[in-house]
PDB file of N, CA and C in Angstrom:
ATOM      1  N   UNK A   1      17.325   1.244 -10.064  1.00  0.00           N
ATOM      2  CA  UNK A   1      16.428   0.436  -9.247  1.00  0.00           C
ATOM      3  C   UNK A   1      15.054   1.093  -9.219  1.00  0.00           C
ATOM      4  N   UNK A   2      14.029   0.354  -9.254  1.00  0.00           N
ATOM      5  CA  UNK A   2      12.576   0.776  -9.669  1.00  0.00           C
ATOM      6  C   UNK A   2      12.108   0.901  -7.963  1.00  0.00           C
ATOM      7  N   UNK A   3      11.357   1.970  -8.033  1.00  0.00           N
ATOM      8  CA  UNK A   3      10.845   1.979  -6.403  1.00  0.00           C
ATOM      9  C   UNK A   3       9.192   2.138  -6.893  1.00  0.00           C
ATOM     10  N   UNK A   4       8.520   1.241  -5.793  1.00  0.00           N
ATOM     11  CA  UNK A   4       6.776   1.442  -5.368  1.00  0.00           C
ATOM     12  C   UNK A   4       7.015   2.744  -5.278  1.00  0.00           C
ATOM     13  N   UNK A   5       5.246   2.984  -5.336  1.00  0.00           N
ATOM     14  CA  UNK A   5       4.411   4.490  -4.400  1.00  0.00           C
ATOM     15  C   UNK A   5       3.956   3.721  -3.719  1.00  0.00           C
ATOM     16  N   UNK A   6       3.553   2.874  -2.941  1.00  0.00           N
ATOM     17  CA  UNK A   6       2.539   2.445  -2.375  1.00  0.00           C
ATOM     18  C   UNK A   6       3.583   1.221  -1.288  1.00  0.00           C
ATOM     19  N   UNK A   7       3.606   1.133   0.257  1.00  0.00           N
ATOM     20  CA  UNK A   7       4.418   0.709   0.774  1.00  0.00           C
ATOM     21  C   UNK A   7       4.209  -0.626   1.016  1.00  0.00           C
ATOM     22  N   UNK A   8       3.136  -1.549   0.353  1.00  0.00           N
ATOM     23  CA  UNK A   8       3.104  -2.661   0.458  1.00  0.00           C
ATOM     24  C   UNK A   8       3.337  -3.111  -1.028  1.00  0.00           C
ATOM     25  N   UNK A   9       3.844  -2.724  -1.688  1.00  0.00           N
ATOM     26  CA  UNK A   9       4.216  -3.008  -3.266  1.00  0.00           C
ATOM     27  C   UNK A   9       6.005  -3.318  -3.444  1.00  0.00           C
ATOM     28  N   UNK A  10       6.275  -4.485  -3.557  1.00  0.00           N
ATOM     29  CA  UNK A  10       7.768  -4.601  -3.850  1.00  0.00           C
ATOM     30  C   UNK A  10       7.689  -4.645  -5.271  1.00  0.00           C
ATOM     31  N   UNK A  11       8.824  -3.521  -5.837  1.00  0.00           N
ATOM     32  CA  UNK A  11       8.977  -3.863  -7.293  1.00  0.00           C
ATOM     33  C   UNK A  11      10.049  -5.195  -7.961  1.00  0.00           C
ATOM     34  N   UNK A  12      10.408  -5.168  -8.678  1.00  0.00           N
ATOM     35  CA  UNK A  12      11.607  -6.282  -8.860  1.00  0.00           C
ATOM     36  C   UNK A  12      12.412  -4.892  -8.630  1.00  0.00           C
ATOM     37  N   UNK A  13      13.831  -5.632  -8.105  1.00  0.00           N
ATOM     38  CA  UNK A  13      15.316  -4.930  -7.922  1.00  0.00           C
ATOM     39  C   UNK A  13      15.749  -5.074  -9.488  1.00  0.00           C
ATOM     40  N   UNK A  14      15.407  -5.586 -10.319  1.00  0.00           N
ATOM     41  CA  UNK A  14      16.167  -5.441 -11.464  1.00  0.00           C
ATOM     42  C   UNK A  14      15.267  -6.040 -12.421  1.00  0.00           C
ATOM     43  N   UNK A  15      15.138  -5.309 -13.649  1.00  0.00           N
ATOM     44  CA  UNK A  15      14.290  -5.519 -14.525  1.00  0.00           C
ATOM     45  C   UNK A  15      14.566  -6.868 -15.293  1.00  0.00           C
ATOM     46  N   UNK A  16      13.964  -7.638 -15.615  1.00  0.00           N
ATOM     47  CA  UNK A  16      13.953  -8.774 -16.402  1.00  0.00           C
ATOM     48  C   UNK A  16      14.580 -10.086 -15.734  1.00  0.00           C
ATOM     49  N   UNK A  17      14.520 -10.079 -14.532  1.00  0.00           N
ATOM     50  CA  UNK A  17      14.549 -11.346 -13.788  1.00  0.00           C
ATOM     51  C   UNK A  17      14.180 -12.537 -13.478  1.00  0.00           C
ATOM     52  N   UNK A  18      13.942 -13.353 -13.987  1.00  0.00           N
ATOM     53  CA  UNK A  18      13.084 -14.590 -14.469  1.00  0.00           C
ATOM     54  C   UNK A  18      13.627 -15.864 -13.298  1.00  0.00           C
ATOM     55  N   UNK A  19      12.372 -16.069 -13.047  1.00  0.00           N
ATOM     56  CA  UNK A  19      12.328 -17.212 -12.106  1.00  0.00           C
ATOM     57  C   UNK A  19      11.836 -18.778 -13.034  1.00  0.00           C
ATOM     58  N   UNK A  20      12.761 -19.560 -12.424  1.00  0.00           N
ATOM     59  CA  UNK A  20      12.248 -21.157 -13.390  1.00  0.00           C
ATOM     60  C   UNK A  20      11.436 -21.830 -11.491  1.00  0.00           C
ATOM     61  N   UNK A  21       9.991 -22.012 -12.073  1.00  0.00           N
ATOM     62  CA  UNK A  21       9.669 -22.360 -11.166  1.00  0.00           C
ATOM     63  C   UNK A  21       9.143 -23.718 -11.744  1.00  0.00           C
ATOM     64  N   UNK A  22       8.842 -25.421 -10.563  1.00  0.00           N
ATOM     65  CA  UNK A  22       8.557 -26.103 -10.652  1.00  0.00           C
ATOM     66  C   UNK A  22       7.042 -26.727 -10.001  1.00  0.00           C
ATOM     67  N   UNK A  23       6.537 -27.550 -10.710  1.00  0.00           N
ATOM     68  CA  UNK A  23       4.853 -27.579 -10.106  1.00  0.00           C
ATOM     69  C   UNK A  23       5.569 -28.931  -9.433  1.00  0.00           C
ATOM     70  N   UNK A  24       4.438 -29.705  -8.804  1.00  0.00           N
ATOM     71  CA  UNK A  24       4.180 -30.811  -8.154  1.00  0.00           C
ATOM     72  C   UNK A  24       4.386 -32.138  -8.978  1.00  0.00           C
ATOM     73  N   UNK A  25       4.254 -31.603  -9.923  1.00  0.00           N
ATOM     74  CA  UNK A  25       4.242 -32.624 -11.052  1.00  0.00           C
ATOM     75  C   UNK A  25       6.147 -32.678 -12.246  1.00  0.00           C
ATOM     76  N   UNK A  26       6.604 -31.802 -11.494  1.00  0.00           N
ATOM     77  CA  UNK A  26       7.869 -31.526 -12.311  1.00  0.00           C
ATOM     78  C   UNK A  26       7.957 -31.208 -13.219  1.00  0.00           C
ATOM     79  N   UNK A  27       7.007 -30.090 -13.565  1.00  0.00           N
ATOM     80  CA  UNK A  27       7.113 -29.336 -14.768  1.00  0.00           C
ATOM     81  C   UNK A  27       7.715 -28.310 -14.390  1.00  0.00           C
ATOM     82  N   UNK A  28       8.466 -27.431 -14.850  1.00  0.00           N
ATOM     83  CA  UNK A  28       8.891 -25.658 -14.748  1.00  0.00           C
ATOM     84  C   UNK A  28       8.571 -25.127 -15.827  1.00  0.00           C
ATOM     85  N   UNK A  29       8.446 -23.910 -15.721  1.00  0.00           N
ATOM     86  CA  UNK A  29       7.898 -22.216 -16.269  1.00  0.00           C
ATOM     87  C   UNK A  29       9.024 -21.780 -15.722  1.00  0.00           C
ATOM     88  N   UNK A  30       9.266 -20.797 -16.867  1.00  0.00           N
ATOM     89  CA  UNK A  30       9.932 -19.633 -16.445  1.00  0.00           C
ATOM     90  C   UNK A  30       8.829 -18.563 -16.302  1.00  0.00           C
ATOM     91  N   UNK A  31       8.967 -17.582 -15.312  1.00  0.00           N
ATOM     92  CA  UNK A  31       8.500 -16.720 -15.124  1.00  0.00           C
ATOM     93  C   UNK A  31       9.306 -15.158 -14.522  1.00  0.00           C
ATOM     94  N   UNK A  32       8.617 -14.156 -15.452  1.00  0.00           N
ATOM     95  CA  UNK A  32       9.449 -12.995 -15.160  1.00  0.00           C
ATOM     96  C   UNK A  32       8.709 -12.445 -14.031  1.00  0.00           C
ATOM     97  N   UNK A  33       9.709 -11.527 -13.056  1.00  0.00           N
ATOM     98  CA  UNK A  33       9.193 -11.194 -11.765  1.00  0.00           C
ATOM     99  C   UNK A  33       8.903  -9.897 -12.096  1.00  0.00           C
ATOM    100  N   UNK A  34       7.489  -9.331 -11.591  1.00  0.00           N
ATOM    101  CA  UNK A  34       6.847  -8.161 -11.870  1.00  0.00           C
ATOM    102  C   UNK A  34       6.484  -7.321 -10.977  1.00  0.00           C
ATOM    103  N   UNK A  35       6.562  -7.976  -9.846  1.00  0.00           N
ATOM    104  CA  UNK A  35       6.489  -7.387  -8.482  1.00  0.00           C
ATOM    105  C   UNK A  35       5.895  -8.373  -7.396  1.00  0.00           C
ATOM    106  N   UNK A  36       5.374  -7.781  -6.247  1.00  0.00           N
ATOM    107  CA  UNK A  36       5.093  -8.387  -5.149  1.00  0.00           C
ATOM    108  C   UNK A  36       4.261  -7.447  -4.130  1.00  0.00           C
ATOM    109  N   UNK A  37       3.178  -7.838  -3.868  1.00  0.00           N
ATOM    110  CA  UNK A  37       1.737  -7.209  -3.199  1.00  0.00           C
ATOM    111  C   UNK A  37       1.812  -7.733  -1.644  1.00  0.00           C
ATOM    112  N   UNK A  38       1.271  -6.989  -0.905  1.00  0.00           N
ATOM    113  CA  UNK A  38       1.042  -7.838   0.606  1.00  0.00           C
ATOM    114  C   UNK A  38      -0.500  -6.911   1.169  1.00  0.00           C
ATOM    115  N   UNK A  39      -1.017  -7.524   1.314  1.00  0.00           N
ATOM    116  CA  UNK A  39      -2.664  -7.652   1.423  1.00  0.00           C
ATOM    117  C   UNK A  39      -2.874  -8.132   2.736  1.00  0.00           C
ATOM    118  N   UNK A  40      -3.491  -7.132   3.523  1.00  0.00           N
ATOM    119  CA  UNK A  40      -4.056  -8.199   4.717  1.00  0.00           C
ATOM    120  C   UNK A  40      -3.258  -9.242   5.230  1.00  0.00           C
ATOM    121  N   UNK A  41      -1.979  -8.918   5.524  1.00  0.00           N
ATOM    122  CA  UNK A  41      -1.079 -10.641   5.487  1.00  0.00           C
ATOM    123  C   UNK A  41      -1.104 -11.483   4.842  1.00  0.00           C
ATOM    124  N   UNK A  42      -1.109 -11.346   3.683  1.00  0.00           N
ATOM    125  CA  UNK A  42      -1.062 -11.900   2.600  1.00  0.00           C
ATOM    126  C   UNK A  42       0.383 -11.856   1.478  1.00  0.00           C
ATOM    127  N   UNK A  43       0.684 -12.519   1.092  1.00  0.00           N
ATOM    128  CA  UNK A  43       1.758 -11.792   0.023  1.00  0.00           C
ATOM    129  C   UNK A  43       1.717 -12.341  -1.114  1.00  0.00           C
ATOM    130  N   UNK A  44       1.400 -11.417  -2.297  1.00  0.00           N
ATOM    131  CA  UNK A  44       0.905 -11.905  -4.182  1.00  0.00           C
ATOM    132  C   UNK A  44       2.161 -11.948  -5.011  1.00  0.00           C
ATOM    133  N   UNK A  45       2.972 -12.767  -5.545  1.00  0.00           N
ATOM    134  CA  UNK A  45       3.741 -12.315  -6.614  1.00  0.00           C
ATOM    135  C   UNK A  45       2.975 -12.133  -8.000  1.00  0.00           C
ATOM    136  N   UNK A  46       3.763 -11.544  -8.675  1.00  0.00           N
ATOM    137  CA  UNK A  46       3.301 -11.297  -9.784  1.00  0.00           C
ATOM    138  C   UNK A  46       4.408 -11.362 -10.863  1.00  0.00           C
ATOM    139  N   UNK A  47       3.541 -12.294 -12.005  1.00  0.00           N
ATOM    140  CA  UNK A  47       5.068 -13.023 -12.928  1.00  0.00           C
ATOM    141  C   UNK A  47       4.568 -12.776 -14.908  1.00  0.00           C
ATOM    142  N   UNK A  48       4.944 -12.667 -15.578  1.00  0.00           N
ATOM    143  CA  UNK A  48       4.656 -12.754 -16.849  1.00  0.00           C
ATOM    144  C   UNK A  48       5.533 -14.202 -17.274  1.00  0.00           C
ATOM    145  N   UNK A  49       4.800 -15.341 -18.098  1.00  0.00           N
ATOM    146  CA  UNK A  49       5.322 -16.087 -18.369  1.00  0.00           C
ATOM    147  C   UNK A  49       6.068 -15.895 -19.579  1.00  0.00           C
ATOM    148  N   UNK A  50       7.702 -16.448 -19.670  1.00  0.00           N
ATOM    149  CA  UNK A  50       8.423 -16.483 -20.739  1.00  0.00           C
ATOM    150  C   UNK A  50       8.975 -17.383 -20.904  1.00  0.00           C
ATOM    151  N   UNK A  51       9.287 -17.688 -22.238  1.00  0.00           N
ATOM    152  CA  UNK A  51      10.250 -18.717 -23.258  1.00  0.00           C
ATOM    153  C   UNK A  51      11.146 -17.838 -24.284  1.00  0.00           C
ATOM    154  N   UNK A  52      11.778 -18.901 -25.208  1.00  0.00           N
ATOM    155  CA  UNK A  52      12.640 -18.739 -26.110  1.00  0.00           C
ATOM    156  C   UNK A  52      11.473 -18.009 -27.424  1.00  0.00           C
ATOM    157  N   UNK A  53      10.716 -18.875 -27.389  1.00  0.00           N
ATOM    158  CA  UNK A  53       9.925 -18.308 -28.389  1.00  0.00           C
ATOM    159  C   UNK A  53       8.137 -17.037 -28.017  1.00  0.00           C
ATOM    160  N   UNK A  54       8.430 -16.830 -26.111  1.00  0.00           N
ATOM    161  CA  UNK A  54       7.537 -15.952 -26.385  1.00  0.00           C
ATOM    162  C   UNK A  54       7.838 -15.403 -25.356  1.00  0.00           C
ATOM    163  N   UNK A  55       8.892 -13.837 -25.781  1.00  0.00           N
ATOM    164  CA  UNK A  55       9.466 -12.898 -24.739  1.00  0.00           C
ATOM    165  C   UNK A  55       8.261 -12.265 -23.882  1.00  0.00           C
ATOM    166  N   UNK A  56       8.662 -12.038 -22.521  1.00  0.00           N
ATOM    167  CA  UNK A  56       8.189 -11.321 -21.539  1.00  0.00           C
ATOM    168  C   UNK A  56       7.120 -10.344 -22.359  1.00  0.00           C
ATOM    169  N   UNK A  57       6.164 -10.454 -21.601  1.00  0.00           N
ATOM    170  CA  UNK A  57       4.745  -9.373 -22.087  1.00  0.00           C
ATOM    171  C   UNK A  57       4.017  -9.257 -23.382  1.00  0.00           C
ATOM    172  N   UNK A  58       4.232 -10.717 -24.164  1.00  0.00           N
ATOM    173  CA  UNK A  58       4.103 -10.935 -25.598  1.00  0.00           C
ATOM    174  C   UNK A  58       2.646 -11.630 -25.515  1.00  0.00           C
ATOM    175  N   UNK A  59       2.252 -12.292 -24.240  1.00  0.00           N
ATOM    176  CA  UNK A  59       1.286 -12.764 -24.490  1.00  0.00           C
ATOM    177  C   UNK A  59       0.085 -11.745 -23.637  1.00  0.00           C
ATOM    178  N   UNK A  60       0.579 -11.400 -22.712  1.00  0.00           N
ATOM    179  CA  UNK A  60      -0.434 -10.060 -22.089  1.00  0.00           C
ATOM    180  C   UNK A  60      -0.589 -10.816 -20.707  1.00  0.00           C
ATOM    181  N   UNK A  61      -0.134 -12.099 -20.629  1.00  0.00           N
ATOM    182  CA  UNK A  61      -0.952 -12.653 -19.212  1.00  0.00           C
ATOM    183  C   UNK A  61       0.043 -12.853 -18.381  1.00  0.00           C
ATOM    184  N   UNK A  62      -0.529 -12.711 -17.056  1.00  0.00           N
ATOM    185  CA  UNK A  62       0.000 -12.628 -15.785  1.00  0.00           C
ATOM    186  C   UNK A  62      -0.751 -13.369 -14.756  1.00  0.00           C
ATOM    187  N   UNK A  63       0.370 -13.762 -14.427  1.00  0.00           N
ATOM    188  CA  UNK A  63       0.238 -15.169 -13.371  1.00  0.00           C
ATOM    189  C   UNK A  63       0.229 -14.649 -12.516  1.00  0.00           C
ATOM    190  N   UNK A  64      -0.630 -14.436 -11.270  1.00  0.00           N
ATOM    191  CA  UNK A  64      -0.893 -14.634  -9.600  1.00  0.00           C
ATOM    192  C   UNK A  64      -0.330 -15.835  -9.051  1.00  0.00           C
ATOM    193  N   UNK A  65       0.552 -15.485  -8.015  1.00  0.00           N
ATOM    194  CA  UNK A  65       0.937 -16.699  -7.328  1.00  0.00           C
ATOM    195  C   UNK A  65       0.810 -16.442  -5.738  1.00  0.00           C
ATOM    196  N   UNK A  66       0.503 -16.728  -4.843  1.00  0.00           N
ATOM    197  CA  UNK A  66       0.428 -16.493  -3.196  1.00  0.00           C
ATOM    198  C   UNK A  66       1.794 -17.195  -2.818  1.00  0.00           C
ATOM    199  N   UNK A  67       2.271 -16.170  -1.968  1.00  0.00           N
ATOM    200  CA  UNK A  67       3.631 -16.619  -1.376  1.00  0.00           C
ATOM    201  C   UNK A  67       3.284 -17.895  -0.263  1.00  0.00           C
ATOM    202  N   UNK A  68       3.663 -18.994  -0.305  1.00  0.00           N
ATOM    203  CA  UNK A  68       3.225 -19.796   0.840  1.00  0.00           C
ATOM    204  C   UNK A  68       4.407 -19.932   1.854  1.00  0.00           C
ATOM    205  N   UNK A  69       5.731 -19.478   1.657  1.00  0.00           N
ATOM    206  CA  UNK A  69       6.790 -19.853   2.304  1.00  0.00           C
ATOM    207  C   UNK A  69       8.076 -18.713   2.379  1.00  0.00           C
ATOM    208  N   UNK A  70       8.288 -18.235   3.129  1.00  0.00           N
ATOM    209  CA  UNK A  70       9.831 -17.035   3.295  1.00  0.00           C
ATOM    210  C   UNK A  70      10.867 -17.943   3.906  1.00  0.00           C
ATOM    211  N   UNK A  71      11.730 -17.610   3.479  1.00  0.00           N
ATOM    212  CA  UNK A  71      13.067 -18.000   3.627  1.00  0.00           C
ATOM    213  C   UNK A  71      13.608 -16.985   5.036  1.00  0.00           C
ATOM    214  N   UNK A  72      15.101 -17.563   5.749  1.00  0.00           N
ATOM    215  CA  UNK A  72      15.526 -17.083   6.504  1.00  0.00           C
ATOM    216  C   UNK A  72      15.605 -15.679   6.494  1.00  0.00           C
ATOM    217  N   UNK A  73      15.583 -14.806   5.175  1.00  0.00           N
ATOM    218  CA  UNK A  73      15.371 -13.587   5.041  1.00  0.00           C
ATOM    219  C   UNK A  73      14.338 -12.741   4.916  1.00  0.00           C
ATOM    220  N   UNK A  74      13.352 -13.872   5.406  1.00  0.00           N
ATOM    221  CA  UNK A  74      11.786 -13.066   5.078  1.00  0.00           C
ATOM    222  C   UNK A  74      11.502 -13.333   3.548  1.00  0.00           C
ATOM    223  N   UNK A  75      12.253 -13.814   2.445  1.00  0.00           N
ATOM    224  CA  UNK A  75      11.917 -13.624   0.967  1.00  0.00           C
ATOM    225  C   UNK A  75      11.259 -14.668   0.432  1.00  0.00           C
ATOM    226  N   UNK A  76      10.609 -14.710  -0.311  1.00  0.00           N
ATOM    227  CA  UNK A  76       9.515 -15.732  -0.341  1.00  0.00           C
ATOM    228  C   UNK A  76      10.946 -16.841  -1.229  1.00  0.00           C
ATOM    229  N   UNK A  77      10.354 -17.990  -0.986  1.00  0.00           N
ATOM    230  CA  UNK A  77      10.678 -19.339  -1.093  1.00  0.00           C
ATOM    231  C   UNK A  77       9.680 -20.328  -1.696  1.00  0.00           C
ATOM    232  N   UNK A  78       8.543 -19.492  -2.019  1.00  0.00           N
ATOM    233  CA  UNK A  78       7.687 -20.868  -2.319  1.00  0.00           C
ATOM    234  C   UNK A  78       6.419 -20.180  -2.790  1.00  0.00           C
ATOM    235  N   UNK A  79       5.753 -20.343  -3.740  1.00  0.00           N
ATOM    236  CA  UNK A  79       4.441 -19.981  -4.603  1.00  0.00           C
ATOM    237  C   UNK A  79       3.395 -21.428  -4.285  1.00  0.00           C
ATOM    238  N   UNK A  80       2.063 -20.869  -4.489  1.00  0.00           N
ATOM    239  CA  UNK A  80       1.159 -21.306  -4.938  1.00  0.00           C
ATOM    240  C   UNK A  80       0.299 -20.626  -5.471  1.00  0.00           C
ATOM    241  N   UNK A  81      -0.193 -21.411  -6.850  1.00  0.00           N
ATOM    242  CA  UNK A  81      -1.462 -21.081  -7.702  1.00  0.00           C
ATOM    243  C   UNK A  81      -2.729 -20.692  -6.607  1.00  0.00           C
ATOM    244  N   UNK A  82      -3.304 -19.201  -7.007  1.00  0.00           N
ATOM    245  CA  UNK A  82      -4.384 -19.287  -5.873  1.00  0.00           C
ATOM    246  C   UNK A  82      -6.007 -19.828  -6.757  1.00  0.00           C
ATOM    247  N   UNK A  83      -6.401 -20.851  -5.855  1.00  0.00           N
ATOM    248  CA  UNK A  83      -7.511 -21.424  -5.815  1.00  0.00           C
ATOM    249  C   UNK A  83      -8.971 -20.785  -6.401  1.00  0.00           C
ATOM    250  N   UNK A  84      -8.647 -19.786  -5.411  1.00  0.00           N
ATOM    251  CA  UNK A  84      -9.831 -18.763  -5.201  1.00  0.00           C
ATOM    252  C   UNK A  84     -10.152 -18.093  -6.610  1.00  0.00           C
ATOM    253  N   UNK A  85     -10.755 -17.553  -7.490  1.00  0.00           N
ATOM    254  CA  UNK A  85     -10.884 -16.545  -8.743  1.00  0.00           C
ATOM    255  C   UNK A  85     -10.928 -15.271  -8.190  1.00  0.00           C
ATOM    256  N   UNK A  86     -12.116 -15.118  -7.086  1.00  0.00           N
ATOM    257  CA  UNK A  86     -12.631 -13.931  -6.673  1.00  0.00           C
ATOM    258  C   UNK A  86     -11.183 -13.084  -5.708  1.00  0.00           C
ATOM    259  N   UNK A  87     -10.036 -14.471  -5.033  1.00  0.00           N
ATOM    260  CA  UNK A  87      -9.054 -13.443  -4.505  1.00  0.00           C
ATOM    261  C   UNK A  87      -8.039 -13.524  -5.491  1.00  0.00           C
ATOM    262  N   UNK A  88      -7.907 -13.895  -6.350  1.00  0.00           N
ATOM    263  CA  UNK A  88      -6.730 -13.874  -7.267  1.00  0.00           C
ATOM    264  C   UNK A  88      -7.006 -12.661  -8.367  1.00  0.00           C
ATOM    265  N   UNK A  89      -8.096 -12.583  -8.252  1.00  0.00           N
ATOM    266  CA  UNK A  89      -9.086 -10.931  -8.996  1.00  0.00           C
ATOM    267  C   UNK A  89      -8.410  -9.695  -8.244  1.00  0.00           C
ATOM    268  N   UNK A  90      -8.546  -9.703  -7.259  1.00  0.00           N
ATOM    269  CA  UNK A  90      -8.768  -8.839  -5.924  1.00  0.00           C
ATOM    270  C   UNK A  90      -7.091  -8.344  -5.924  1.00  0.00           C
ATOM    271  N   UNK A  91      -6.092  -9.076  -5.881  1.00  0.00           N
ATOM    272  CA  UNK A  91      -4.812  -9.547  -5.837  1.00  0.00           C
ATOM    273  C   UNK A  91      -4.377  -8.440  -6.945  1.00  0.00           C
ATOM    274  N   UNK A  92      -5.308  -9.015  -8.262  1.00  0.00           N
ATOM    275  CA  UNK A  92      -4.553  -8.696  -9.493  1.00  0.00           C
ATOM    276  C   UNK A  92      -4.981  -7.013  -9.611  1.00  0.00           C
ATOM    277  N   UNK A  93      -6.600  -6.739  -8.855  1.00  0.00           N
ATOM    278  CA  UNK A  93      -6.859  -5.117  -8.973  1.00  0.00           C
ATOM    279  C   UNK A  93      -5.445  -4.071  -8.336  1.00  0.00           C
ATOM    280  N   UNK A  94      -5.317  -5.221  -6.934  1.00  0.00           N
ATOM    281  CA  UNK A  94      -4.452  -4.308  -6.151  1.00  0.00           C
ATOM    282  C   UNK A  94      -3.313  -4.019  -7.112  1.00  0.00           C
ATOM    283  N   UNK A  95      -2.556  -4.696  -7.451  1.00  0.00           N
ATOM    284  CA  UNK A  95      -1.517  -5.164  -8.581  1.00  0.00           C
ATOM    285  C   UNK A  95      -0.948  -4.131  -9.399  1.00  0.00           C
ATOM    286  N   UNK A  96      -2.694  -3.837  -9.976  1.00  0.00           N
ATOM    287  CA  UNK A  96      -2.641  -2.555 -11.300  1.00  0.00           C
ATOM    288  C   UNK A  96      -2.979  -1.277 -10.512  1.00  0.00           C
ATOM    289  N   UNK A  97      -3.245  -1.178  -9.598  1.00  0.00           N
ATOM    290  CA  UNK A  97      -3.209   0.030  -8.820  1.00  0.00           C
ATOM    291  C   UNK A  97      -2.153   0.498  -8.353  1.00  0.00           C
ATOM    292  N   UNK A  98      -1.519  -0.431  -7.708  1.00  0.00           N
ATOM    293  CA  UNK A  98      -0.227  -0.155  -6.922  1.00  0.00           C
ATOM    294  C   UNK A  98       1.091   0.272  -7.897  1.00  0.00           C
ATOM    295  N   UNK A  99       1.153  -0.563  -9.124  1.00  0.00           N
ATOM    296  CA  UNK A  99       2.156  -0.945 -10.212  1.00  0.00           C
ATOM    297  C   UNK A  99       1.830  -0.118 -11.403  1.00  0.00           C
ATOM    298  N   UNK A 100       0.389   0.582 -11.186  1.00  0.00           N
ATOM    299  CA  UNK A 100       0.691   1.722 -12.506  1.00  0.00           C
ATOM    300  C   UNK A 100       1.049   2.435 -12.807  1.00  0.00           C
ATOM    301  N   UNK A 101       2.467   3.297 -12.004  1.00  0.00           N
ATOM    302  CA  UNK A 101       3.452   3.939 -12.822  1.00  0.00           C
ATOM    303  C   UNK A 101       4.439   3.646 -13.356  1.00  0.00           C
ATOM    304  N   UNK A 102       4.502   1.631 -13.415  1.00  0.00           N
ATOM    305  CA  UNK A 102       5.681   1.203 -13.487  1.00  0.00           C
ATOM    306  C   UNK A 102       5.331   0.316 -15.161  1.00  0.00           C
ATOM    307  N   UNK A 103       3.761  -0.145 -15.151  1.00  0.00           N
ATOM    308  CA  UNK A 103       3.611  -0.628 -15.943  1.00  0.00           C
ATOM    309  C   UNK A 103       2.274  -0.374 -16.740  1.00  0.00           C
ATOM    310  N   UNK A 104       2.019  -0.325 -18.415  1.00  0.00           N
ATOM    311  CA  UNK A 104       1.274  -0.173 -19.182  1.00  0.00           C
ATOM    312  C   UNK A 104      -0.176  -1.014 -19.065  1.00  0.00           C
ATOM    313  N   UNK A 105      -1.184  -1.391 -18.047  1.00  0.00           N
ATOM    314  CA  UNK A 105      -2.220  -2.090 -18.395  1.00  0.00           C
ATOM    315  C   UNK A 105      -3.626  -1.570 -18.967  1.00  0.00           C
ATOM    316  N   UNK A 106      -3.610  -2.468 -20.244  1.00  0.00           N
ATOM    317  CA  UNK A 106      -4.772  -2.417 -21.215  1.00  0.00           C
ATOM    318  C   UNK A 106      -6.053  -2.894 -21.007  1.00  0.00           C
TER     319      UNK A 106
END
């Protein structure tokens, strides 16, 4: 099991865990779970998108999502795309700060 340095940083409990998430429009993504940020009361997931034809971290990009919803356990239940550039920036600095002993960013 992968542990943060930093006590607002959840790592994934298990490496390569992929979430199929759905938009408004009924599309789904899979997305691999990379961790999870909490900011100011805030809470960031963080996902690498994957398929059959383009494994986890093949394309370099990473999706910001804002938790909008926790479940009876406190665990998030629900994403949204954030709006903002300048906080989805901000999100993604914390991200690579918090997550760089866990992961390679170029």
């Amino acid at each position: 099991m992968r542990t943060g340095s930093n006590p607002n940083f959840c790592p994934p409990v298990e490496e390569g865990t992929v979430y199929t998430l759905e938009d408004e429009n009924g599309d789904t993504i899979d997305l691999e779970f990379l961790g999870l940020v909490i900011d100011e009361g805030r809470r960031y997931g963080f996902f690498f998108p994957v398929s059959e034809d383009d494994p986890a971290t093949s394309s370099g990009e990473v999706v910001v999502l804002e938790v909008t919803e926790l479940d009876d356990e406190d665990q998030p239940s629900a994403f949204e795309l954030i709006d903002d550039e300048a906080q989805a920036d901000a999100a993604y600095e914390l991200f690579r700060e918090v997550a760089s002993e866990l992961y390679d960013f170029e």
